[in-house]
C-alpha atoms as a PDB file:
ATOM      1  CA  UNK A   1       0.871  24.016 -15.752  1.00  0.00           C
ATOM      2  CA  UNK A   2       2.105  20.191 -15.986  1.00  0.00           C
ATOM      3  CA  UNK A   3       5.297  18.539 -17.036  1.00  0.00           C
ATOM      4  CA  UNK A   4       3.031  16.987 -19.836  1.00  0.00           C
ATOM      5  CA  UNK A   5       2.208  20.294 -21.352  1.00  0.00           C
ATOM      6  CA  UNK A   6       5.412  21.678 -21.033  1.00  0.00           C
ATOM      7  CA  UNK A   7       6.946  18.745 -23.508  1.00  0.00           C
ATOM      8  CA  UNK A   8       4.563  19.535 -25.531  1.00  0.00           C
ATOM      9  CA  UNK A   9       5.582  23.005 -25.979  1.00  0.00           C
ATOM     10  CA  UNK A  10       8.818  21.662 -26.485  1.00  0.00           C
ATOM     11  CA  UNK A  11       7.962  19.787 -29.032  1.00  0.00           C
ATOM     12  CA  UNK A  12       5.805  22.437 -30.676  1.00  0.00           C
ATOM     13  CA  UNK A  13       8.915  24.870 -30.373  1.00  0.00           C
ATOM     14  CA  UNK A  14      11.739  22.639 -32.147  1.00  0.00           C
ATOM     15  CA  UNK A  15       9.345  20.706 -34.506  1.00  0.00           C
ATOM     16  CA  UNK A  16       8.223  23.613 -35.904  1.00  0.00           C
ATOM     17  CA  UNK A  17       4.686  22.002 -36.439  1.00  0.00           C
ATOM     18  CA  UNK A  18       1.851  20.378 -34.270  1.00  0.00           C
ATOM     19  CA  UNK A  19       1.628  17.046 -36.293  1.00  0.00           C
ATOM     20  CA  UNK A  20       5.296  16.595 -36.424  1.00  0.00           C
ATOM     21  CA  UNK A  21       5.110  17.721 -32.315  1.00  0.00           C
ATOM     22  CA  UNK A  22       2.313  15.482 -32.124  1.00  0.00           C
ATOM     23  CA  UNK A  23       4.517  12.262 -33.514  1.00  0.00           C
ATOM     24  CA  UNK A  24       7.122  13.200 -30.991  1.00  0.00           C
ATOM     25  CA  UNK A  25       4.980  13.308 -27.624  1.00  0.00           C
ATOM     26  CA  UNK A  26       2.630  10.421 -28.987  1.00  0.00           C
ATOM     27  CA  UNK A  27      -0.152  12.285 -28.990  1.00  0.00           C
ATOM     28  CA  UNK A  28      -3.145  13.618 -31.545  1.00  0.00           C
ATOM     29  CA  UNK A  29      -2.590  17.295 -33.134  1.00  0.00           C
ATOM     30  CA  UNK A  30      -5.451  18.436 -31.894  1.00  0.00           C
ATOM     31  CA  UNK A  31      -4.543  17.310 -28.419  1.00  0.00           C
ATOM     32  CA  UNK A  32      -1.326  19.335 -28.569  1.00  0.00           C
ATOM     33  CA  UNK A  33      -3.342  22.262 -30.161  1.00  0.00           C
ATOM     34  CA  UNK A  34      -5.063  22.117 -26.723  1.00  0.00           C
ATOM     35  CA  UNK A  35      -2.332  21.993 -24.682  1.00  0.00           C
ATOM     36  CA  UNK A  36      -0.678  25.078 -26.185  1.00  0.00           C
ATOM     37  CA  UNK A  37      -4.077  27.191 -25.902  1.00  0.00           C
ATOM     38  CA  UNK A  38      -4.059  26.503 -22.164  1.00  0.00           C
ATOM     39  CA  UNK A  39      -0.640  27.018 -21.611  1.00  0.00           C
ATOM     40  CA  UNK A  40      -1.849  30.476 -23.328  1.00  0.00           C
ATOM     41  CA  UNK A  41      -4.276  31.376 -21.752  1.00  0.00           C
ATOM     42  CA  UNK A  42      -2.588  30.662 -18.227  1.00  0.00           C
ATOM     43  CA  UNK A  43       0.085  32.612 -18.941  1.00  0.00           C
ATOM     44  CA  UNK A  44      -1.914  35.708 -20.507  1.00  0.00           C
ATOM     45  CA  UNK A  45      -0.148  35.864 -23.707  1.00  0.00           C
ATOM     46  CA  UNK A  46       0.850  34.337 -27.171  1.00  0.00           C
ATOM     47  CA  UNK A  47       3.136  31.853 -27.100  1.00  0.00           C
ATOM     48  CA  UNK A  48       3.514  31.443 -31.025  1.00  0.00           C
ATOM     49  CA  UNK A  49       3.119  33.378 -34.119  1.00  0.00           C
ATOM     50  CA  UNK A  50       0.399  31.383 -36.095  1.00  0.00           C
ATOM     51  CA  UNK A  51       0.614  34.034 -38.652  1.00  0.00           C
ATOM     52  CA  UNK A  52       2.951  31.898 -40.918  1.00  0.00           C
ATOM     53  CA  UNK A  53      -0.048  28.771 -41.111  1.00  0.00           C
ATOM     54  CA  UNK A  54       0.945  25.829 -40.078  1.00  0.00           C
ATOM     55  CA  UNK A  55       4.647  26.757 -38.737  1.00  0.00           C
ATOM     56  CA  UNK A  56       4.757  27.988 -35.743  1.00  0.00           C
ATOM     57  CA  UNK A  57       7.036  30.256 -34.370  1.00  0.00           C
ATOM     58  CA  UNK A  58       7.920  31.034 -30.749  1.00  0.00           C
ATOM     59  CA  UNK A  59       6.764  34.835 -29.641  1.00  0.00           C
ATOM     60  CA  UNK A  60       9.296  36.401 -26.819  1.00  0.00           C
ATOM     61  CA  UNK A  61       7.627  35.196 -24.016  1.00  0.00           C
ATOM     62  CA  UNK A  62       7.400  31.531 -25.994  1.00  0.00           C
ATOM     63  CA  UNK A  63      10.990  32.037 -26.270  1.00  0.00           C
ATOM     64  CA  UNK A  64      11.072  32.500 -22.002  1.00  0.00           C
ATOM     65  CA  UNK A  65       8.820  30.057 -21.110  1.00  0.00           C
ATOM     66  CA  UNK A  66      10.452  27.167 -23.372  1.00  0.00           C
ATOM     67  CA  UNK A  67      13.861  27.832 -22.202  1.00  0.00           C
ATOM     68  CA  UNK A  68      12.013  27.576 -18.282  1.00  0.00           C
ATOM     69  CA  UNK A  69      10.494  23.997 -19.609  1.00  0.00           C
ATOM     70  CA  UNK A  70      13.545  22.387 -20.826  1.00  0.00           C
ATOM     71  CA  UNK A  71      15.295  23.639 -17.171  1.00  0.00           C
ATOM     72  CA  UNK A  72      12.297  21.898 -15.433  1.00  0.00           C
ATOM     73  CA  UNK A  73      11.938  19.022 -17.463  1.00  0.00           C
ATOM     74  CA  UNK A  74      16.179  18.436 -17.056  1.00  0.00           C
ATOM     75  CA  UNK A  75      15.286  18.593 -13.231  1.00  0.00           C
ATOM     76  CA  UNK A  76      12.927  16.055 -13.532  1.00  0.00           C
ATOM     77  CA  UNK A  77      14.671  13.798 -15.698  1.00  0.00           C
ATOM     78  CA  UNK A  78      17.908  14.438 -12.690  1.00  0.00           C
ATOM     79  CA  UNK A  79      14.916  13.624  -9.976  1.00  0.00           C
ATOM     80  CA  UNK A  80      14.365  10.669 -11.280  1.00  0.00           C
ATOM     81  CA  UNK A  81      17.387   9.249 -12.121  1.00  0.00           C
ATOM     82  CA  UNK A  82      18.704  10.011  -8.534  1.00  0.00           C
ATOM     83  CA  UNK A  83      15.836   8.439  -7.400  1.00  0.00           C
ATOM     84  CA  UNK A  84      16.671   5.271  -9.562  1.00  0.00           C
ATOM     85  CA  UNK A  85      20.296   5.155  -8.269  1.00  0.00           C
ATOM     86  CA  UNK A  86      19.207   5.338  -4.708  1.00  0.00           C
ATOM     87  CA  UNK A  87      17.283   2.281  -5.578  1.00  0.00           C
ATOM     88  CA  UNK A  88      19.777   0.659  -6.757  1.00  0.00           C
ATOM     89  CA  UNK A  89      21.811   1.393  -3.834  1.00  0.00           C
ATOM     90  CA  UNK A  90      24.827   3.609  -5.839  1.00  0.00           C
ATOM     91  CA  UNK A  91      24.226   5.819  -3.818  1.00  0.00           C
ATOM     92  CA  UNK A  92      22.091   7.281  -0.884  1.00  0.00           C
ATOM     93  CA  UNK A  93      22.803   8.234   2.919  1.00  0.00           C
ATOM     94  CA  UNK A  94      22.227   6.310   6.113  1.00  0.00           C
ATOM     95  CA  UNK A  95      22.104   7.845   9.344  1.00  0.00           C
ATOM     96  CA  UNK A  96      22.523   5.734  12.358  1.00  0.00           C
ATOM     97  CA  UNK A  97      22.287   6.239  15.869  1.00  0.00           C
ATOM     98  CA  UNK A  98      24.654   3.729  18.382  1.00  0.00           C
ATOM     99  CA  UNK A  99      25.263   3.638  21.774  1.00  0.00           C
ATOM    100  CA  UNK A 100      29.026   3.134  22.809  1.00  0.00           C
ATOM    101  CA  UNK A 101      29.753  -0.157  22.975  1.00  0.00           C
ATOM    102  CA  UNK A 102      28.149  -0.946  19.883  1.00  0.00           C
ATOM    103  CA  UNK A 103      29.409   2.166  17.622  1.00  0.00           C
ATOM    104  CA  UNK A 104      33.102   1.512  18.690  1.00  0.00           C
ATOM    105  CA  UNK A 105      33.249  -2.113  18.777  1.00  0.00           C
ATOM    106  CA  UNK A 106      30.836  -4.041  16.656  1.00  0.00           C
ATOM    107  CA  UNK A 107      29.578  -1.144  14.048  1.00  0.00           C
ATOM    108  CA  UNK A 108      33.137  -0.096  12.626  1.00  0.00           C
ATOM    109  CA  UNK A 109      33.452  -3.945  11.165  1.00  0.00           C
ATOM    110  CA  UNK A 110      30.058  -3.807  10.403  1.00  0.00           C
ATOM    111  CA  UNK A 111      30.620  -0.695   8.606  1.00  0.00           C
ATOM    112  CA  UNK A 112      33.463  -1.581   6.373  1.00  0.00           C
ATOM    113  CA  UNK A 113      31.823  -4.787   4.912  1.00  0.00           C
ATOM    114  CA  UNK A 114      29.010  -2.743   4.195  1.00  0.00           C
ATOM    115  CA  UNK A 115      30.745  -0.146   2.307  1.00  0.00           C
ATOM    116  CA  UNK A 116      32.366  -2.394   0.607  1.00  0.00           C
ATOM    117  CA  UNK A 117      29.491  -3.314  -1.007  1.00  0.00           C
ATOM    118  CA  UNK A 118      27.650  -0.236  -1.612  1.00  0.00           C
ATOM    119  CA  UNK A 119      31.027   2.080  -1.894  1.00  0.00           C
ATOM    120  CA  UNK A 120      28.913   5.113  -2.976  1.00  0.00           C
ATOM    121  CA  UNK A 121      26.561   5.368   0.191  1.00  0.00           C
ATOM    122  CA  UNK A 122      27.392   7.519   2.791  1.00  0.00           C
ATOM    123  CA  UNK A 123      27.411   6.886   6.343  1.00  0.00           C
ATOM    124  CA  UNK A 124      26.491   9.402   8.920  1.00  0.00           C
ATOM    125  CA  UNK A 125      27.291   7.872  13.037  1.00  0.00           C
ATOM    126  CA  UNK A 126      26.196   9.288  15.916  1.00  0.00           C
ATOM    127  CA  UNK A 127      27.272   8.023  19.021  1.00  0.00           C
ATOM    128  CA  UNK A 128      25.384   8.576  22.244  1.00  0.00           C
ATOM    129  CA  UNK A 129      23.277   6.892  24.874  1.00  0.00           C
ATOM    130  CA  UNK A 130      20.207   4.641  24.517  1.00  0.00           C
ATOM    131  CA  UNK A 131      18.081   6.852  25.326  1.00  0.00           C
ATOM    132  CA  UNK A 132      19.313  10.156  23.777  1.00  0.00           C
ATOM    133  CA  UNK A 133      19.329   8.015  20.743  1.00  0.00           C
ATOM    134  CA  UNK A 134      16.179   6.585  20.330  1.00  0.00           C
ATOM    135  CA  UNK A 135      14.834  10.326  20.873  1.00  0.00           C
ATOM    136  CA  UNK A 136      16.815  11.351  17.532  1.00  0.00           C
ATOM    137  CA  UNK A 137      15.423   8.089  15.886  1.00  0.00           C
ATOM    138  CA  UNK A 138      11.788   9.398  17.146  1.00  0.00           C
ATOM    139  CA  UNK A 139      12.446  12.810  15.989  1.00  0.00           C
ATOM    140  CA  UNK A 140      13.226  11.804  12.234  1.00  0.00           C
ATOM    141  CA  UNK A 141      17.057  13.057  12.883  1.00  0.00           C
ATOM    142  CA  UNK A 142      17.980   9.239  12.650  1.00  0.00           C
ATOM    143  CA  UNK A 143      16.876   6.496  10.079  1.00  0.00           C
ATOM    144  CA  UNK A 144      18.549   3.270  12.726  1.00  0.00           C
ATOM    145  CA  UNK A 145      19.318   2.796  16.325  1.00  0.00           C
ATOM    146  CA  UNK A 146      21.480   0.331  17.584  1.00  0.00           C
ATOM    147  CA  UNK A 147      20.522   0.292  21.561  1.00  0.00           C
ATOM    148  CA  UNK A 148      21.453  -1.948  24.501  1.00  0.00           C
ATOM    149  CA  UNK A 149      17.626  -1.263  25.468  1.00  0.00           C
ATOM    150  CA  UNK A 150      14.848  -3.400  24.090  1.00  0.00           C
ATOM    151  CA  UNK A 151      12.180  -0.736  22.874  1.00  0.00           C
ATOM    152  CA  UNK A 152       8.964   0.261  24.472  1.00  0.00           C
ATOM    153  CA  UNK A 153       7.628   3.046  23.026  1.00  0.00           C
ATOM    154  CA  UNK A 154       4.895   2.763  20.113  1.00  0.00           C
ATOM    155  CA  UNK A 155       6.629   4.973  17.784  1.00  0.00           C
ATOM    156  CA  UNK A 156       9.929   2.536  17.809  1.00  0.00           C
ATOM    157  CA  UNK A 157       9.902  -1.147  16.699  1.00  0.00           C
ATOM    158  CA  UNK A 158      13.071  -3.059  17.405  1.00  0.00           C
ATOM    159  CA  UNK A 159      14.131  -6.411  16.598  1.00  0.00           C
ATOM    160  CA  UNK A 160      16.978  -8.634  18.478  1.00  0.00           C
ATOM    161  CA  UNK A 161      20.279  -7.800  17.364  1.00  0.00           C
ATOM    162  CA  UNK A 162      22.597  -9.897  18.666  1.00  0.00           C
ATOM    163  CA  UNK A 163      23.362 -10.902  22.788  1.00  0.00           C
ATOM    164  CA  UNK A 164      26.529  -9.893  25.460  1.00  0.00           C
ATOM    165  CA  UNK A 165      27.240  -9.617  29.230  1.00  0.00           C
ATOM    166  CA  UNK A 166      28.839  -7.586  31.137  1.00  0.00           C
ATOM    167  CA  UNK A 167      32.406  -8.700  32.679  1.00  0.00           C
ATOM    168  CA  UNK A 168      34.958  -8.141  35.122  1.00  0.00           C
ATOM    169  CA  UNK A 169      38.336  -7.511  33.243  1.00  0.00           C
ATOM    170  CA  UNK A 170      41.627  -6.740  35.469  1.00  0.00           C
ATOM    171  CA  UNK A 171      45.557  -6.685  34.933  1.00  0.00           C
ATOM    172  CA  UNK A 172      47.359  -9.974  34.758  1.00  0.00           C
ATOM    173  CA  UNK A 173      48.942  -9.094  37.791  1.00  0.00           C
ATOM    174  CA  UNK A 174      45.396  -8.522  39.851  1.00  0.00           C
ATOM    175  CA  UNK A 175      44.671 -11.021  42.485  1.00  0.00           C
ATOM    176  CA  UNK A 176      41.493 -11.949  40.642  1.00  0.00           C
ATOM    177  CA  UNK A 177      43.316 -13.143  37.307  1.00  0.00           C
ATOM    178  CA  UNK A 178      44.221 -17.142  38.721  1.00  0.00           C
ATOM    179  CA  UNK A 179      40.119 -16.566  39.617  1.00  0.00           C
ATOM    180  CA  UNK A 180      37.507 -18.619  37.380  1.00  0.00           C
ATOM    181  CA  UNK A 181      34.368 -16.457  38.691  1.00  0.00           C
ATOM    182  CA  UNK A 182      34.207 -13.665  40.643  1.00  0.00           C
ATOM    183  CA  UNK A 183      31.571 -13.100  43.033  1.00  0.00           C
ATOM    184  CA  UNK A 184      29.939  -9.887  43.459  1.00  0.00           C
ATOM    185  CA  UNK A 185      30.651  -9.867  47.611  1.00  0.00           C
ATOM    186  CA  UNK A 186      34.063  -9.723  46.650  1.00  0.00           C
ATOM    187  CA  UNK A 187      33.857  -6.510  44.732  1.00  0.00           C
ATOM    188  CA  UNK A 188      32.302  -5.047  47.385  1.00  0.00           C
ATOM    189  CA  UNK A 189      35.584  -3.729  49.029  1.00  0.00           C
ATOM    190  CA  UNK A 190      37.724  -4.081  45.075  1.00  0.00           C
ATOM    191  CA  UNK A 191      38.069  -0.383  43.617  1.00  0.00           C
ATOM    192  CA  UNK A 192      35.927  -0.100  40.899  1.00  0.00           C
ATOM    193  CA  UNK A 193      36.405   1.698  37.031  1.00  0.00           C
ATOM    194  CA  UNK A 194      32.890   2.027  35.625  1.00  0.00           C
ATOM    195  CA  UNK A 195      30.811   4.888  33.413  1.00  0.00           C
ATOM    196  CA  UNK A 196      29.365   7.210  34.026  1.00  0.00           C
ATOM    197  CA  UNK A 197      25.807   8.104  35.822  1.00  0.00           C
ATOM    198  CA  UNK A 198      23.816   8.557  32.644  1.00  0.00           C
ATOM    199  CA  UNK A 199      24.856   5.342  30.757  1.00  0.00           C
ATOM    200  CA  UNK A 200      22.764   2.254  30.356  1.00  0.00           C
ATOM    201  CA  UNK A 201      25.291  -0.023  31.475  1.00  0.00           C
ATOM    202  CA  UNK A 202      26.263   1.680  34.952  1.00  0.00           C
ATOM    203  CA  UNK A 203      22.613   1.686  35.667  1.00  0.00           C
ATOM    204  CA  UNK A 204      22.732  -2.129  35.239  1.00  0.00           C
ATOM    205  CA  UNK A 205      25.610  -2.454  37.391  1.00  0.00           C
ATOM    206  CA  UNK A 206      23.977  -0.072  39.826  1.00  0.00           C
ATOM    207  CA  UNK A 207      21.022  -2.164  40.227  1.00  0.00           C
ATOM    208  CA  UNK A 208      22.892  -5.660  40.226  1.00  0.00           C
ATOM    209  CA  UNK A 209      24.850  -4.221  43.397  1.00  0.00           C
ATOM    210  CA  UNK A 210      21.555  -3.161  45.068  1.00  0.00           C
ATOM    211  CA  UNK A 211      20.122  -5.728  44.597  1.00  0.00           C
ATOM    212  CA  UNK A 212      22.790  -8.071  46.314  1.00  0.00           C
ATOM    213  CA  UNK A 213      23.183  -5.490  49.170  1.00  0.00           C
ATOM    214  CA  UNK A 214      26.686  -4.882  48.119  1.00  0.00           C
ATOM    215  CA  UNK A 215      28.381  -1.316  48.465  1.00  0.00           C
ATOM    216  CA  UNK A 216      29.506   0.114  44.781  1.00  0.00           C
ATOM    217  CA  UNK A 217      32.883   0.838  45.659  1.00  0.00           C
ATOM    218  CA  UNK A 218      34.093   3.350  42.734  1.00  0.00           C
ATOM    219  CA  UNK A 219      37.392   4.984  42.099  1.00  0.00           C
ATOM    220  CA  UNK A 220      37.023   5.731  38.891  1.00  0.00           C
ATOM    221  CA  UNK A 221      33.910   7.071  36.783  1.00  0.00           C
ATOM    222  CA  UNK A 222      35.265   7.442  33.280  1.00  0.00           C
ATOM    223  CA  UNK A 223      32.956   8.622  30.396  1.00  0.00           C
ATOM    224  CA  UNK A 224      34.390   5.902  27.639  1.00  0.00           C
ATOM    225  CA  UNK A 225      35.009   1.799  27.540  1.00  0.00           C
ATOM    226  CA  UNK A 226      38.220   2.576  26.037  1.00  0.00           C
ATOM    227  CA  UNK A 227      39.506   4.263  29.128  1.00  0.00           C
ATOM    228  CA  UNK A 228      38.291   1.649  31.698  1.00  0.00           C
ATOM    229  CA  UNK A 229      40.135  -1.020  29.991  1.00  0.00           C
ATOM    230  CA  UNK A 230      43.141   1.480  29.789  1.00  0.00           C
ATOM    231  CA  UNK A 231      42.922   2.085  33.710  1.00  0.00           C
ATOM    232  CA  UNK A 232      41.965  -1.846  34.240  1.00  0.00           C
ATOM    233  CA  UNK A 233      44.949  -2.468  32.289  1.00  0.00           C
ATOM    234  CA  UNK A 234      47.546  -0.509  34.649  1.00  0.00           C
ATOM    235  CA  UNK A 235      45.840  -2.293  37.641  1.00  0.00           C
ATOM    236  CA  UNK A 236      44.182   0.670  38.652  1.00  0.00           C
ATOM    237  CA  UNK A 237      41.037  -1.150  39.871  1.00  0.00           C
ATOM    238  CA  UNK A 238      38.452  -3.801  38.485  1.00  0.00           C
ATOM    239  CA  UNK A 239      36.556  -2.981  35.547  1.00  0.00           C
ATOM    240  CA  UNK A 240      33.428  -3.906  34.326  1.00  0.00           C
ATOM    241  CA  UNK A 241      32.486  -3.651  30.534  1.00  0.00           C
ATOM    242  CA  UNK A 242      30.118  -5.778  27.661  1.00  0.00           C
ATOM    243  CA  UNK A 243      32.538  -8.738  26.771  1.00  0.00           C
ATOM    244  CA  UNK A 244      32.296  -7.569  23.225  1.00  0.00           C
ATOM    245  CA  UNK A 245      34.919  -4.497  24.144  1.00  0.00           C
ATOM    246  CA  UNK A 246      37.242  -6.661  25.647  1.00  0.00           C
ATOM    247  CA  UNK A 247      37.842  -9.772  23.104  1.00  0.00           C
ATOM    248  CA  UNK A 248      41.035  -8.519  21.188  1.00  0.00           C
ATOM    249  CA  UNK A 249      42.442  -7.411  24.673  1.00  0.00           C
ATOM    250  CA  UNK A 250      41.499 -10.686  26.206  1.00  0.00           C
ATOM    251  CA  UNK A 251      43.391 -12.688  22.965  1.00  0.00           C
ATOM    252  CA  UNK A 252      46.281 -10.977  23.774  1.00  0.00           C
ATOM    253  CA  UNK A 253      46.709 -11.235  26.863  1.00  0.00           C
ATOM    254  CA  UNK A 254      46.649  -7.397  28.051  1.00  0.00           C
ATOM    255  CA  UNK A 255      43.884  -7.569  29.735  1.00  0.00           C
ATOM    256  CA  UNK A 256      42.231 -10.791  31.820  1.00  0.00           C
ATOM    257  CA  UNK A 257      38.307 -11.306  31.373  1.00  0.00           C
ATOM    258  CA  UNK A 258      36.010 -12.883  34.250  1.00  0.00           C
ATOM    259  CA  UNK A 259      32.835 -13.694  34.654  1.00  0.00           C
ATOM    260  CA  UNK A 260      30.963 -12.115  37.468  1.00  0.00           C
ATOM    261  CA  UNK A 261      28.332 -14.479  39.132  1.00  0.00           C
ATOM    262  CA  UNK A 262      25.400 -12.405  39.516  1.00  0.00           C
ATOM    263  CA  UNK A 263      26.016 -11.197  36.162  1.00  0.00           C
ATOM    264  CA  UNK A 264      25.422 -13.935  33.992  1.00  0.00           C
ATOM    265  CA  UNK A 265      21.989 -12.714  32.864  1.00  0.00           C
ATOM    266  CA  UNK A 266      22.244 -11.521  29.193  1.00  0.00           C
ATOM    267  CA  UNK A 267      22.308  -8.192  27.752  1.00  0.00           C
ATOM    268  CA  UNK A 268      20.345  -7.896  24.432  1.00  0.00           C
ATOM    269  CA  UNK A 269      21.784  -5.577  21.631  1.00  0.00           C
ATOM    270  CA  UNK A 270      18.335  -4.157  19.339  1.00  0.00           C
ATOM    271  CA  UNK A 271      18.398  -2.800  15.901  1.00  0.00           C
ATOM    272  CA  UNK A 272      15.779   0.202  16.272  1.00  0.00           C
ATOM    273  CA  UNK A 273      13.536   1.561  13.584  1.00  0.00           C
ATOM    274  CA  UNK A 274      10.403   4.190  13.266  1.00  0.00           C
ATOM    275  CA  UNK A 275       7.434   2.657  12.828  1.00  0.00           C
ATOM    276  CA  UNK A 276       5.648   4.357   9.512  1.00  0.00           C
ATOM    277  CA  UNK A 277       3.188   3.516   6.807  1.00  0.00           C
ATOM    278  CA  UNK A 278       5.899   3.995   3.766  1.00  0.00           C
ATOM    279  CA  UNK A 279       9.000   1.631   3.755  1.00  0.00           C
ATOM    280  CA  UNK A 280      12.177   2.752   5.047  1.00  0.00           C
ATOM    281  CA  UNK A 281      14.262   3.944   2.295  1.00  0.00           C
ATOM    282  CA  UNK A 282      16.415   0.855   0.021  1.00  0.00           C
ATOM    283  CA  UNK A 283      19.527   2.191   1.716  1.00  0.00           C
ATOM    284  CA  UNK A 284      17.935   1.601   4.987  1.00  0.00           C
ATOM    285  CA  UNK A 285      16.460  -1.896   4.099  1.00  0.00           C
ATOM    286  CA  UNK A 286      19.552  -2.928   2.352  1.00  0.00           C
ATOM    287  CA  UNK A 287      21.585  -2.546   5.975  1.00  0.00           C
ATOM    288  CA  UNK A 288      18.776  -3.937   8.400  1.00  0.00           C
ATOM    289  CA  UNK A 289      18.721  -6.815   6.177  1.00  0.00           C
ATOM    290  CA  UNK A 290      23.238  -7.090   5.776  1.00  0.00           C
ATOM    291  CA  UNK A 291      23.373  -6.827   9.383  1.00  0.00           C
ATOM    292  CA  UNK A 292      20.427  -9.426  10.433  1.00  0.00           C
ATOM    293  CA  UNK A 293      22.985 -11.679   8.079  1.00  0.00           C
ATOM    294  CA  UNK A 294      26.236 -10.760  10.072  1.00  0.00           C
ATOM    295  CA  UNK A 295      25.054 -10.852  13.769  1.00  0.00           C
ATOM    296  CA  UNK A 296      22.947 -13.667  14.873  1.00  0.00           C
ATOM    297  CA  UNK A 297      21.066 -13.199  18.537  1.00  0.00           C
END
């Protein structure tokens, strides 16, 4: 049974006649004469009274399967036209997976201009670590990633998002605020507010302290940004965070932002997609290619 044949019956059913059903569908009568004999003989019983010549009239299962046709042939018509909207971008869903830094401080702008645009798409966030999310991406539970960890595996391509660093930031009543850089000996004995074990950015401040031979003093482990710049704030220690977390709070004097010397090498912010043989979706395309446009490496 195909869509094609089912029109046809359609046709047959409300023209009342194959050359008038014919006209309709652009096809031959005896094309449509076909059509309704296979229908018939896949189904295993009349589907019109022929008895009248050349009107036709439905039989009780005719009467079944043409109501059935028009249902299918309205859900194909919806199919489509969702389809079509999608492709025009009115409407759609995007699902994107962000590690923290980036889903609370540089996706919510990114987010607004983009709905602003395409106000019937629907946004989906996940927040999580690099890692954790680039499995979802792998996994087809994501369509984007936006990682502080350049992609290796095969499955992933990324491209270059934007750049950061990581930063000191204390109260402006901590000894290091009249500082212009901070070195990392002198944090070696400075209580220290950083994440927690799992997160991208602790490793990095991890390995920076081994690698200068320079005890990690922490007093505070915290699983958010938010709450190290809260404790940093109230002089409970130093903090170390991206810069991009700390701008508004470093305009306004709440918090004071310094660089640390042996920290001055980059950290690279990656838009992540699958690698596939089909395009990603228009949705999909539509916000790669907005925020290529809005952040510049």
């Amino acid at each position: 049974m195909e869509l094609m044949q089912l029109q046809m019956l359609i046709a047959v059913a409300e023209e009342g006649t194959l050359q008038k059903a014919a006209e309709r569908v652009y096809r031959t009568a005896p094309a449509v004469s076909i059509a309704i004999s296979k229908l018939e003989e896949e189904m295993g019983t009349p589907l019109f009274d022929r008895s009248l010549g050349r009107d036709f009239r439905r039989t009780p299962a005719g009467e079944v399967l043409v109501d059935y046709a028009k249902r299918l042939i309205s859900l194909r018509d919806e199919a489509l036209a969702a389809i079509e909207e999608i492709r025009n971008l009115k409407s759609g869903q995007l699902r994107i997976g962000t590690n923290q830094s980036i889903g609370e401080y540089l996706l919510p702008q990114l987010t607004k201009i983009f709905l602003e645009r395409y106000p019937e798409v629907k946004l989906k966030v996940v927040i999580g670590y690099s890692d954790a999310v680039l499995t979802a991406l792998k996994h087809h539970e994501l369509d984007l990633a936006l990682v502080a960890t350049q992609p290796r595996d095969n499955d992933v391509r990324g491209q270059l998002l934007m750049r950061d660093k990581l930063v000191a930031v204390v109260s402006p009543g901590h000894h290091f605020a009249s500082k212009d850089v901070i070195r990392i000996q002198e944090l070696g004995t400075e209580p220290l507010i950083v994440l927690g074990a799992l997160s991208e950015l602790r490793e990095r401040v991890v390995e920076t302290f081994r690698r200068s031979r320079i005890p990690l003093n922490v007093r505070v482990e915290t699983g958010t940004l938010e709450s190290i710049k809260q404790m940093a704030a109230r002089n409970m220690g130093v903090g170390i965070v991206p810069w991009m977390c700390v701008r508004e709070e470093e305009v306004s004097g709440e918090l004071v932002v310094k660089t640390i010397e042996e920290f001055r090498e980059e950290r690279t912010l990656w838009v992540v997609c699958r690698r596939q043989t089909r395009e990603p979706s228009p949705v999909c395309q539509a916000f790669m290619k907005f925020i290529k446009s809005e952040c510049s490496p």
